[in-house]
Protein backbone atom coordinates (compact mmCIF):
# COMPACT_ATOMS: atom_id res chain seq x y z
CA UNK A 1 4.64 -34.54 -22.49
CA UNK A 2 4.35 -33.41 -18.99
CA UNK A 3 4.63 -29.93 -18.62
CA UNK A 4 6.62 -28.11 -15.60
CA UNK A 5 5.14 -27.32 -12.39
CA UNK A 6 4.12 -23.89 -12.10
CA UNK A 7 3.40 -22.10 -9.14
CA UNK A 8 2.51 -18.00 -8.41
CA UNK A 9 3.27 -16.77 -5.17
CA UNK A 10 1.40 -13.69 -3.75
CA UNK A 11 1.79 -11.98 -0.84
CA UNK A 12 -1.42 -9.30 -0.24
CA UNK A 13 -3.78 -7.08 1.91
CA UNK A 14 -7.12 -6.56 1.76
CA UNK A 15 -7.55 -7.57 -2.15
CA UNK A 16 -10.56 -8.67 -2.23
CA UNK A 17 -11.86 -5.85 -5.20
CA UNK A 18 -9.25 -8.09 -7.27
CA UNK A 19 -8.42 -11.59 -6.39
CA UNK A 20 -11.52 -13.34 -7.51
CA UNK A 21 -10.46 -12.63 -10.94
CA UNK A 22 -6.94 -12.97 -10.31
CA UNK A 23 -7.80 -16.50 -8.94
CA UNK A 24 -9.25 -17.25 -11.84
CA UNK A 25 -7.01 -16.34 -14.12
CA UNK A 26 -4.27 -18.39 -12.52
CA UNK A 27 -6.55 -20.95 -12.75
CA UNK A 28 -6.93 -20.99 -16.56
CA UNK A 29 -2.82 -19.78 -17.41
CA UNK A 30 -2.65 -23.77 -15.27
CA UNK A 31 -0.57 -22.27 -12.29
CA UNK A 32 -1.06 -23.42 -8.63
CA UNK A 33 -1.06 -20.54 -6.21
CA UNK A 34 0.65 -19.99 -2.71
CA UNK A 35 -0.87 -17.31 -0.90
CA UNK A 36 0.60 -14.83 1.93
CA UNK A 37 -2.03 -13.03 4.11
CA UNK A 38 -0.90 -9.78 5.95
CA UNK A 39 -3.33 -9.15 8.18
CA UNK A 40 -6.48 -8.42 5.81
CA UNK A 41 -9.77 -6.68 7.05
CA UNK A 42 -11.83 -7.51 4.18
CA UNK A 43 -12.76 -10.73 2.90
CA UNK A 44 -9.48 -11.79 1.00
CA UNK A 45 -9.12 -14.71 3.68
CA UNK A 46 -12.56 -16.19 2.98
CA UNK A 47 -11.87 -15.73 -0.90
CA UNK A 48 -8.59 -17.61 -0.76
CA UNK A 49 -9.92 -20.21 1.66
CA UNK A 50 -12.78 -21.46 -0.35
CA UNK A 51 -10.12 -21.62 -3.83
CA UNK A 52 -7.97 -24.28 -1.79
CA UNK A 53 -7.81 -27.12 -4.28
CA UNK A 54 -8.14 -24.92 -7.12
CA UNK A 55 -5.45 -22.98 -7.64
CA UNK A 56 -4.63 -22.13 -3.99
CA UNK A 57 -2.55 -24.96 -2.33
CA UNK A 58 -1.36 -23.47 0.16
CA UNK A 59 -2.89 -20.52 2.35
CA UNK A 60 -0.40 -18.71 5.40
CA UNK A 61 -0.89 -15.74 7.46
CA UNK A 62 1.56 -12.65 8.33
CA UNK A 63 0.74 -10.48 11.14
CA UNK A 64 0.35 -6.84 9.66
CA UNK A 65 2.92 -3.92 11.70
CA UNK A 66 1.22 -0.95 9.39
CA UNK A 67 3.96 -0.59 7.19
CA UNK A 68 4.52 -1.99 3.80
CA UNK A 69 7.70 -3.66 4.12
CA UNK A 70 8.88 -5.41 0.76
CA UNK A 71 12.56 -6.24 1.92
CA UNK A 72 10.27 -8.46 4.39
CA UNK A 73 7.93 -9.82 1.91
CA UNK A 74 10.93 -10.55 -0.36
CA UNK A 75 12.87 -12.02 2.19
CA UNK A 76 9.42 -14.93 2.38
CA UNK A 77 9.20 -15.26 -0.80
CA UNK A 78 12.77 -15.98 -1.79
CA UNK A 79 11.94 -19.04 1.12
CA UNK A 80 9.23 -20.04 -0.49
CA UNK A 81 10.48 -20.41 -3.78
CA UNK A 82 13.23 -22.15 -2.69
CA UNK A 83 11.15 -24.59 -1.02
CA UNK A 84 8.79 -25.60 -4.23
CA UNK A 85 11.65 -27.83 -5.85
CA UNK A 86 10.93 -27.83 -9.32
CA UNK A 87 9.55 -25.50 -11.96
CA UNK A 88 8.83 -22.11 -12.73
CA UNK A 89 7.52 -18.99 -10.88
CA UNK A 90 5.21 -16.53 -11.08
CA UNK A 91 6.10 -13.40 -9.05
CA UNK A 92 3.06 -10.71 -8.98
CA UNK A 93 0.19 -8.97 -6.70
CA UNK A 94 -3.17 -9.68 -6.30
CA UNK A 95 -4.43 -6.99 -8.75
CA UNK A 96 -1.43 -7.94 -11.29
CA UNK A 97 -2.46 -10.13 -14.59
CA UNK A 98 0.76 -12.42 -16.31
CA UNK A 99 -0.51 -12.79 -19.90
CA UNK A 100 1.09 -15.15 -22.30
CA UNK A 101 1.28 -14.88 -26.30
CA UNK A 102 -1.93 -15.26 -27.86
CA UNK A 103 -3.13 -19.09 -28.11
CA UNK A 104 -1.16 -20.22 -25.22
CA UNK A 105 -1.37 -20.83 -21.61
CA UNK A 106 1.72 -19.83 -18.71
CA UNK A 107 2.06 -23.10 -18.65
CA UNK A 108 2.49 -24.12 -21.99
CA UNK A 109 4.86 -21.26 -22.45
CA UNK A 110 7.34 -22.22 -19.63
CA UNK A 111 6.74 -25.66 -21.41
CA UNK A 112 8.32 -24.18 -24.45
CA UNK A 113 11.39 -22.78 -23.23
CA UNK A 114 12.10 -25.24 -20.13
CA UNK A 115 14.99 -26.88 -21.91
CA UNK A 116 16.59 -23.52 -22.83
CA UNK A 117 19.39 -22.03 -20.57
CA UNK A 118 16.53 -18.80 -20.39
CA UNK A 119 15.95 -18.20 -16.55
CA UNK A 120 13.55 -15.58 -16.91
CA UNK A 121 10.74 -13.80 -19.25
CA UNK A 122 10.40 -10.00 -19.17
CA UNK A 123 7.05 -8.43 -19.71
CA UNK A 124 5.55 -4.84 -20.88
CA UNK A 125 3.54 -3.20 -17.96
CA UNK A 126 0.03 -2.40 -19.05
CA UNK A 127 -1.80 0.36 -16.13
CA UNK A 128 -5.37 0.33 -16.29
CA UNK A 129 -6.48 3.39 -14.97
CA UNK A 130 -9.97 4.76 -13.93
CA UNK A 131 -10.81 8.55 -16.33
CA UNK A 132 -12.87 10.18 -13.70
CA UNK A 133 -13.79 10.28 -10.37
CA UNK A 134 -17.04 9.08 -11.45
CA UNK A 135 -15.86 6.21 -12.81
CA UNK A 136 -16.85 3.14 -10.29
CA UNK A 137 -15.68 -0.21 -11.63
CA UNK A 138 -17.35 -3.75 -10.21
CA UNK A 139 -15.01 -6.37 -8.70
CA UNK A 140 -16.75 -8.87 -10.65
CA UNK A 141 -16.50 -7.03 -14.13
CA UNK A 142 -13.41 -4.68 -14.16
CA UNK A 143 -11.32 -6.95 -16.03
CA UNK A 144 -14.32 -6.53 -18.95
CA UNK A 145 -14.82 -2.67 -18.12
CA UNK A 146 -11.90 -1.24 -17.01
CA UNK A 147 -10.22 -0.40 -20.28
CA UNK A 148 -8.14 2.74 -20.69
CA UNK A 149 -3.96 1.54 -19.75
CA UNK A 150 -0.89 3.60 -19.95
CA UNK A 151 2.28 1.74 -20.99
CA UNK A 152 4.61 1.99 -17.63
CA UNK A 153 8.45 1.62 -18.00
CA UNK A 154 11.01 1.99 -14.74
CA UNK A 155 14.64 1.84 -14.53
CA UNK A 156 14.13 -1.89 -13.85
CA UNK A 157 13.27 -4.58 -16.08
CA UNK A 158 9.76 -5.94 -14.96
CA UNK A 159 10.93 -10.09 -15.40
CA UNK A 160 7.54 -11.52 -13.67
CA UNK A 161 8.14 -15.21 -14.90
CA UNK A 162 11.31 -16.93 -13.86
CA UNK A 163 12.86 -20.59 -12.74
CA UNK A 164 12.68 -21.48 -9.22
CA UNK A 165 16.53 -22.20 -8.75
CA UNK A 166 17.55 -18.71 -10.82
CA UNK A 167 19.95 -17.08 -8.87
CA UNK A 168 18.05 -14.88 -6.89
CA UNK A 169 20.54 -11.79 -5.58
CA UNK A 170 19.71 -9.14 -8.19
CA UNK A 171 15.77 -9.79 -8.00
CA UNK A 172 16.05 -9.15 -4.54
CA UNK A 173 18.41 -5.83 -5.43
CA UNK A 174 15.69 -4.34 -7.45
CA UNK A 175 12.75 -4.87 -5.53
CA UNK A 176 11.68 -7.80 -7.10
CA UNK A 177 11.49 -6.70 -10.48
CA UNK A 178 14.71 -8.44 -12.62
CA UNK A 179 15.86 -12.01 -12.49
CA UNK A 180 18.75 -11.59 -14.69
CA UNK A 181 20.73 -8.46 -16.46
CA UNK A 182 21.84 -10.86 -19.26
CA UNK A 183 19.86 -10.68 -22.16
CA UNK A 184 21.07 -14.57 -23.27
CA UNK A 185 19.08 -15.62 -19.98
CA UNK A 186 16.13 -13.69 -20.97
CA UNK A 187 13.14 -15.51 -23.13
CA UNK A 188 12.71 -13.87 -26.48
CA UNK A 189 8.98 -13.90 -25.84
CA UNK A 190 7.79 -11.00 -24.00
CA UNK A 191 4.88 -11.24 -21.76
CA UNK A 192 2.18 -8.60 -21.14
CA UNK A 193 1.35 -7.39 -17.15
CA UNK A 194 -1.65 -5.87 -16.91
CA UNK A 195 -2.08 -4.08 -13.57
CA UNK A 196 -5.33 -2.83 -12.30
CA UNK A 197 -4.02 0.06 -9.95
CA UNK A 198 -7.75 0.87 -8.52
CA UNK A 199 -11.02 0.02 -9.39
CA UNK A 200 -11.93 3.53 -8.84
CA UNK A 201 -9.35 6.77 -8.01
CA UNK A 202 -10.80 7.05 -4.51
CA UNK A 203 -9.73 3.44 -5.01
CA UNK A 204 -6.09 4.09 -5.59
CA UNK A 205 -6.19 7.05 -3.63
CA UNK A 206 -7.20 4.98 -0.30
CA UNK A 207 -4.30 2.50 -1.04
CA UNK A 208 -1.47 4.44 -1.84
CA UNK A 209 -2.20 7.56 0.60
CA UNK A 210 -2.20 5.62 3.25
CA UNK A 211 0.99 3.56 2.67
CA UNK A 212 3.56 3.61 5.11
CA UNK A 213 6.99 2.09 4.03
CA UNK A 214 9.75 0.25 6.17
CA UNK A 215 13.03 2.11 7.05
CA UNK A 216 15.19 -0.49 5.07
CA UNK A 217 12.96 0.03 1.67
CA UNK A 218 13.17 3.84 2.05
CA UNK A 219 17.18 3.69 2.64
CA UNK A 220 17.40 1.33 -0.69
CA UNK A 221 15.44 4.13 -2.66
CA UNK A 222 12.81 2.00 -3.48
CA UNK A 223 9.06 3.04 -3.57
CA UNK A 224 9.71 6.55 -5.22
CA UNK A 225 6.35 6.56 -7.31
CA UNK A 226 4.31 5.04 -4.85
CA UNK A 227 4.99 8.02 -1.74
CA UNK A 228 1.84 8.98 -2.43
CA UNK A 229 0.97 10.39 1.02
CA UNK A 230 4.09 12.74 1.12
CA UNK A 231 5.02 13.59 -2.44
CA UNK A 232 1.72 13.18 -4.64
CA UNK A 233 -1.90 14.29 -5.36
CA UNK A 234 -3.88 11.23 -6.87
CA UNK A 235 -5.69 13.53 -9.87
CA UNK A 236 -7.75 12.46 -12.49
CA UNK A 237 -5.14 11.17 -15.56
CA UNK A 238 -4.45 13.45 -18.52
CA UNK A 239 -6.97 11.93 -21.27
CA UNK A 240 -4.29 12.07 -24.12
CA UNK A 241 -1.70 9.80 -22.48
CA UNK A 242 -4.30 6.82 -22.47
CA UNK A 243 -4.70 4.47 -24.62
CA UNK A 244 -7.77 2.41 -25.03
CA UNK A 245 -7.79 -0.89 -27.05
CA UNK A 246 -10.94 -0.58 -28.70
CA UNK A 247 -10.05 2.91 -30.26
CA UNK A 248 -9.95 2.83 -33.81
CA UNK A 249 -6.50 2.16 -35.55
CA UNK A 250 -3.37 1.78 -34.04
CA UNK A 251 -2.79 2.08 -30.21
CA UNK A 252 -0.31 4.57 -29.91
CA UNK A 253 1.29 3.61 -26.19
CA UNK A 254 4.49 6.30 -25.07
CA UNK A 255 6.08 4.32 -22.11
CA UNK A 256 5.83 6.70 -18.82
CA UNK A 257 8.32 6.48 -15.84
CA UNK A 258 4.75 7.35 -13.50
CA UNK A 259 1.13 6.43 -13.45
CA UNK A 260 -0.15 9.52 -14.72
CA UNK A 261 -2.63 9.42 -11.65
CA UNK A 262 0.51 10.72 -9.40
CA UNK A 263 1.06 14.32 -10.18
CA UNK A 264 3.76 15.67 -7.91
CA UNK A 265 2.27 18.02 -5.08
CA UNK A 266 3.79 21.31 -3.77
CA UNK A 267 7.10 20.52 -1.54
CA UNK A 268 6.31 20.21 1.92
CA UNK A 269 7.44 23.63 3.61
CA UNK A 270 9.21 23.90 7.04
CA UNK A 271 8.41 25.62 10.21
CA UNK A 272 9.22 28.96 10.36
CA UNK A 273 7.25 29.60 13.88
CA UNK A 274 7.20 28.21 17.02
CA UNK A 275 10.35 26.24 19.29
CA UNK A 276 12.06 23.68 18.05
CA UNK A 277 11.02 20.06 18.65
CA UNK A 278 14.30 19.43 19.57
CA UNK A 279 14.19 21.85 22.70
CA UNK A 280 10.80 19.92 23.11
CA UNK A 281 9.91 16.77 25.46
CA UNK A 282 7.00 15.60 23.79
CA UNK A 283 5.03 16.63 20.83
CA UNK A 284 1.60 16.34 20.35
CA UNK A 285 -0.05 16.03 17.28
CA UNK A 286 -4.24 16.40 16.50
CA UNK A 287 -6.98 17.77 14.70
CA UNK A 288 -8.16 21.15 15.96
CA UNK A 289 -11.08 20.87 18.50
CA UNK A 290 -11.62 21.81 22.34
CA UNK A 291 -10.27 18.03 23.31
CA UNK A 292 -6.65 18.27 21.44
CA UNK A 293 -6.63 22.13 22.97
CA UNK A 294 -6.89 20.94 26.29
CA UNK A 295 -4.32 18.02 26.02
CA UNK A 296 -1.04 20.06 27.07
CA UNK A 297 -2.77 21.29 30.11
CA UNK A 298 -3.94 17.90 31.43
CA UNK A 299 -0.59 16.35 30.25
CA UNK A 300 1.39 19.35 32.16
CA UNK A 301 -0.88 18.92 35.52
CA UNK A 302 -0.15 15.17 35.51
CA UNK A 303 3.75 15.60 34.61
CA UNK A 304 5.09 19.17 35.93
CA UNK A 305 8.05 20.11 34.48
CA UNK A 306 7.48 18.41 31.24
CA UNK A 307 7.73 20.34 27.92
CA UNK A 308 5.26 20.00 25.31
CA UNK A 309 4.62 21.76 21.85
CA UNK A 310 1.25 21.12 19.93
CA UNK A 311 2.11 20.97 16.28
CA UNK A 312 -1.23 22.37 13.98
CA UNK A 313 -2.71 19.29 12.77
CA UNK A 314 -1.29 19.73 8.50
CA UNK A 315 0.89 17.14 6.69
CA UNK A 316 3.24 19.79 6.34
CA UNK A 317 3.82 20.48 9.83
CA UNK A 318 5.34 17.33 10.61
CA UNK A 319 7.16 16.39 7.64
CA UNK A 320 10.63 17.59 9.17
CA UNK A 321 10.71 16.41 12.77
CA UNK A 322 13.63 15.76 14.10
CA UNK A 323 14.37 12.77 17.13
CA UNK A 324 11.30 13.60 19.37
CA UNK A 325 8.31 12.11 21.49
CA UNK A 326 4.90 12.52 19.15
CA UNK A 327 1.90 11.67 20.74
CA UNK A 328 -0.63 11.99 17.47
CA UNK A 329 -4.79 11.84 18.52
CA UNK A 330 -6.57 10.41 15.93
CA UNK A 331 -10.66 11.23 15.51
CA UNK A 332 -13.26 9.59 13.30
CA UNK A 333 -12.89 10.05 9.62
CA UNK A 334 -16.55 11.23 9.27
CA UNK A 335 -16.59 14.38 11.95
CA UNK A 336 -15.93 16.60 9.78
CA UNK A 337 -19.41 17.82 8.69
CA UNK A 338 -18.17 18.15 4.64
CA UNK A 339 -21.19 18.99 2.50
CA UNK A 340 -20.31 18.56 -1.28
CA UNK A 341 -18.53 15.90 -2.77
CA UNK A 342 -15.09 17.31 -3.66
CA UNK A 343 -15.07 18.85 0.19
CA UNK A 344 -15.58 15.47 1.17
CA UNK A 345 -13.21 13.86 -0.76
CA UNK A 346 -10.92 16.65 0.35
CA UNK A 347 -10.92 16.13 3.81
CA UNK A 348 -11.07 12.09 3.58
CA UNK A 349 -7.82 11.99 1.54
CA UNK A 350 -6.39 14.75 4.18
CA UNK A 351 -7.02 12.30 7.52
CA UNK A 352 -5.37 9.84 5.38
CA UNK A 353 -2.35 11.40 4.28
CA UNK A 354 -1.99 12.81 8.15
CA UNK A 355 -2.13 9.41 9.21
CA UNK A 356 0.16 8.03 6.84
CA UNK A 357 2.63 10.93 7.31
CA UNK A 358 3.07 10.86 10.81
CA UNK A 359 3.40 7.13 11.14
CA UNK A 360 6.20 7.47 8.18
CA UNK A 361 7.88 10.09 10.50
CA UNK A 362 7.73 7.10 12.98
CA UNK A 363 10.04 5.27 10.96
CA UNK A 364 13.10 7.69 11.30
CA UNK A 365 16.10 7.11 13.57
CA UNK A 366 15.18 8.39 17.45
CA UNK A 367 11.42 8.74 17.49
CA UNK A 368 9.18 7.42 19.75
CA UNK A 369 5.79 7.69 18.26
CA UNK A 370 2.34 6.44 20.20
CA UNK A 371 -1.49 7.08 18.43
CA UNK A 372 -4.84 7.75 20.91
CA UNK A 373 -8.52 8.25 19.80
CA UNK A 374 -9.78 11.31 21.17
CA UNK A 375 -12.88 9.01 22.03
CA UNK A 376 -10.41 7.45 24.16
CA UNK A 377 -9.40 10.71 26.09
CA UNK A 378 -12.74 12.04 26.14
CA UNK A 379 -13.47 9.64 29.42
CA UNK A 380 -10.58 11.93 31.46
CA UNK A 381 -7.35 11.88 31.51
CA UNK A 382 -6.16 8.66 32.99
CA UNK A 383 -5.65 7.05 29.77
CA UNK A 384 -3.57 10.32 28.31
CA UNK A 385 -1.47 9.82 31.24
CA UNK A 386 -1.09 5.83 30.71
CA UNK A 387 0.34 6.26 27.31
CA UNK A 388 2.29 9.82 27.99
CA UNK A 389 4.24 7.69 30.70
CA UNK A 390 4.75 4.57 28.18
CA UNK A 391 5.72 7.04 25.21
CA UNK A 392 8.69 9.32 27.34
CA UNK A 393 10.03 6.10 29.10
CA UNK A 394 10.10 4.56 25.86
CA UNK A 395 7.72 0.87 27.12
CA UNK A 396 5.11 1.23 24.06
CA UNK A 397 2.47 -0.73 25.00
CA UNK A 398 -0.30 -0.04 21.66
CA UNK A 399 1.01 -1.74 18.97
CA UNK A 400 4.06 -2.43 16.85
CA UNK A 401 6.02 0.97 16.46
CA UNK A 402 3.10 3.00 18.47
CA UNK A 403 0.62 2.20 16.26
CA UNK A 404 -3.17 1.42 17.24
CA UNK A 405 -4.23 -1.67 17.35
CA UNK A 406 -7.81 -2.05 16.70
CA UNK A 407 -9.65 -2.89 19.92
CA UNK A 408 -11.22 -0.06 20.87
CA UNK A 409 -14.46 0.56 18.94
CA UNK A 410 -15.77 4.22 19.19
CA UNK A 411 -19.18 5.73 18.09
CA UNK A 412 -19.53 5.99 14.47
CA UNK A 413 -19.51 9.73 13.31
CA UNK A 414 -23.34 10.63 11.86
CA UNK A 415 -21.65 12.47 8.70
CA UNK A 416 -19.78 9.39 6.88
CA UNK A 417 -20.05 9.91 3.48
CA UNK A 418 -20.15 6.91 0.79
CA UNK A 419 -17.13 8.96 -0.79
CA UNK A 420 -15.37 9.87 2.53
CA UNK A 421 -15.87 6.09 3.48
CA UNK A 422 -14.45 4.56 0.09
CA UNK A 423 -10.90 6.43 0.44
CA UNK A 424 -10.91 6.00 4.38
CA UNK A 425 -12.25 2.87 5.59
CA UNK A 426 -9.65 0.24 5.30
CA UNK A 427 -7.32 2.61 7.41
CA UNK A 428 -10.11 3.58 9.60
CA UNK A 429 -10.68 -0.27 10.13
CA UNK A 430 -7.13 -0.52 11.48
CA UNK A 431 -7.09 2.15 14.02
CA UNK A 432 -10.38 0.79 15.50
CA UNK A 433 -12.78 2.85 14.02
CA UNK A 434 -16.19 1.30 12.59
């Protein structure tokens, strides 16, 4: 019998903790694998390169813009699939696992129902989650090690597994989560999606702090458990709402609507002191130190006339800008001196948060947003008035949307902690800093 192609399509960043295994696994459930590249810093390129032949066939790059844009990722996809010509697809990220019923492969189960008028198979979502802080898992042995899961259940059906020609209008609707509302269209068979959120929490908590989502994902109310950097704290999960499948007797697995790793934070508060942005012709947004303080004056001496307002350098502070100019300096991750391990971890997740804040700000309706490195600035002022003049006439010339690109290279900060490092250095990496 020949069985149906079967092809998973991925689209990542900076996976390489997880696609080794995820290769492999592929590999084994007989699926060949496209892969979509956006922009990684890390090694995924290399790992995906040297699997061509076996399972990746085909290997393309996307340029990275800093946001995480899944109406754009979609949108590829959709092209893809429609391109393979035959078979079935496998729709999930590179630290997402498609298991099959016990004794079977993928490929012998899309074997099974290929003659059925089924389009798609739906699939239970299995979250393995780290306990503890502590709790460090290998790249090559978390699939073995990484063992407590909660049972996670949105408002959308997760259908993982579908046919190449389904009619794809409602999967791109719901974010790439359901195929098909009809249950006659839906295999019997449910499938089993294990997703390995983080490897460690400082793990999760330098992914999904410093994600920055696209305007048209935000305005289709997408993403809401994943705003991380604006709406959650990333805290060690409860103890009694994991399960573990080596406990003894049954696993008893209530189906959450939110990683229990997301706790919701304190609402972001409003200004209640100072003038108004929108009286305001440029805003300027930085740590406190004697660089930042002196930024107005060398920005007022250069361009007379010109108001400014420094905003105090806390996520809150800029969470409700309206329309407005917002110059934000960025510094090292590692200057702050932190001695103990929470402070540390404290501070990291803060200059990520910051980051990822103000750049989602960026995304609004009217704002013109441009980043510096105080290292930058710290040569005079010729460069603060190079992008001042670019920012207020609106001729960006550092990146898509004002964003850094990373060219620059300045001094590495003495006081980088292993901690501070694990939860900021892919973002850190993107903003130049090394």
């Amino acid at each position: 019998m020949t069985l149906p192609p079967l092809t998973a399509i991925l689209t990542c960043r900076n996976a390489a903790p997880t696609l080794p295994a995820l290769l492999d696994h592929l590999e084994r459930q007989g699926a060949q694998v496209i892969l979509v590249d956006h922009g990684s810093t890390d090694a995924t390129w290399q790992i995906a390169s040297d699997r061509r032949g076996g399972p990746v066939t085909q290997l393309l790059r996307e340029p990275f813009t800093g946001v995480f844009d899944l109406t754009r990722q979609l949108r590829l996809k959709r092209e893809i699939i429609r391109s393979i010509g035959a078979g079935w697809v496998i729709h999930v990220d590179a630290d997402e696992f498609l298991d099959p019923p016990a004794g079977m492969t993928l490929r012998d189960f899309v074997a099974k129902w290929d003659r059925s008028v089924c389009l798609a198979a739906s699939s239970r979502e299995l979250v393995f989650l780290p306990r503890r802080n502590s709790e460090i898992h290998a790249p090559e042995s978390f699939v073995a090690t990484l063992r407590s899961f909660v049972h996670l259940q949105e408002r959308d059906s997760k259908q993982r597994l579908f046919r190449w020609d389904a009619p794809l209008d409602l999967w791109m609707a719901t974010g790439g989560h359901t195929v098909t509302a009809r249950a006659d269209e839906v295999i019997p068979d449910r499938l089993d999606l294990r997703h390995y959120l983080g490897l460690s929490l400082d793990h999760i908590r330098a992914q999904y702090y410093a994600r920055v989502f696209a305007r048209s994902d935000i305005a289709k109310h997408w993403h809401g458990n994943r705003k991380a950097a604006m709406l959650f704290d990333i805290v060690e999960p409860p103890p009694s709402l994991l399960a573990h499948p080596d406990a003894k007797g049954p696993i008893a697995v209530p189906a959450l609507r939110r990683p229990p790793v997301f706790a919701p934070c304190d609402p972001l508060t409003s200004r209640d002191d100072g003038p108004s942005p929108r009286r305001t012709d440029l805003v300027v947004f930085g740590p406190e130190n004697e660089t930042v303080r002196q930024i107005p004056e060398m920005i007022a001496t250069a361009f007379p006339g010109l108001k400014l307002w420094r905003l105090p350098y806390a996520v809150s502070s800029i969470h409700d800008l309206g329309p407005v100019a917002l110059l934000h300096v960025l510094e090292h991750p590692g200057r702050a001196d932190a001695k103990t391990e929470p402070v540390q971890r404290e501070a990291a997740c803060d200059w990520v948060r910051r980051l990822a804040v103000a750049r989602q700000v960026a995304q609004c309706p009217g704002m013109r947003y441009a980043e510096t490195r105080i290292e930058d600035l710290e040569a005079g002022d010729v460069a603060l008035q190079h992008i001042v003049r670019q920012l207020i006439l609106g001729g960006l010339g550092c990146g898509t949307g004002g964003f850094l690109t990373a060219e620059a290279r300045p001094r590495k900060s003495e006081s980088y902690s292993e901690v501070a490092k694990s939860i900021t250095e892919e973002l850190a990496r993107d903003v130049g800093y090394h």
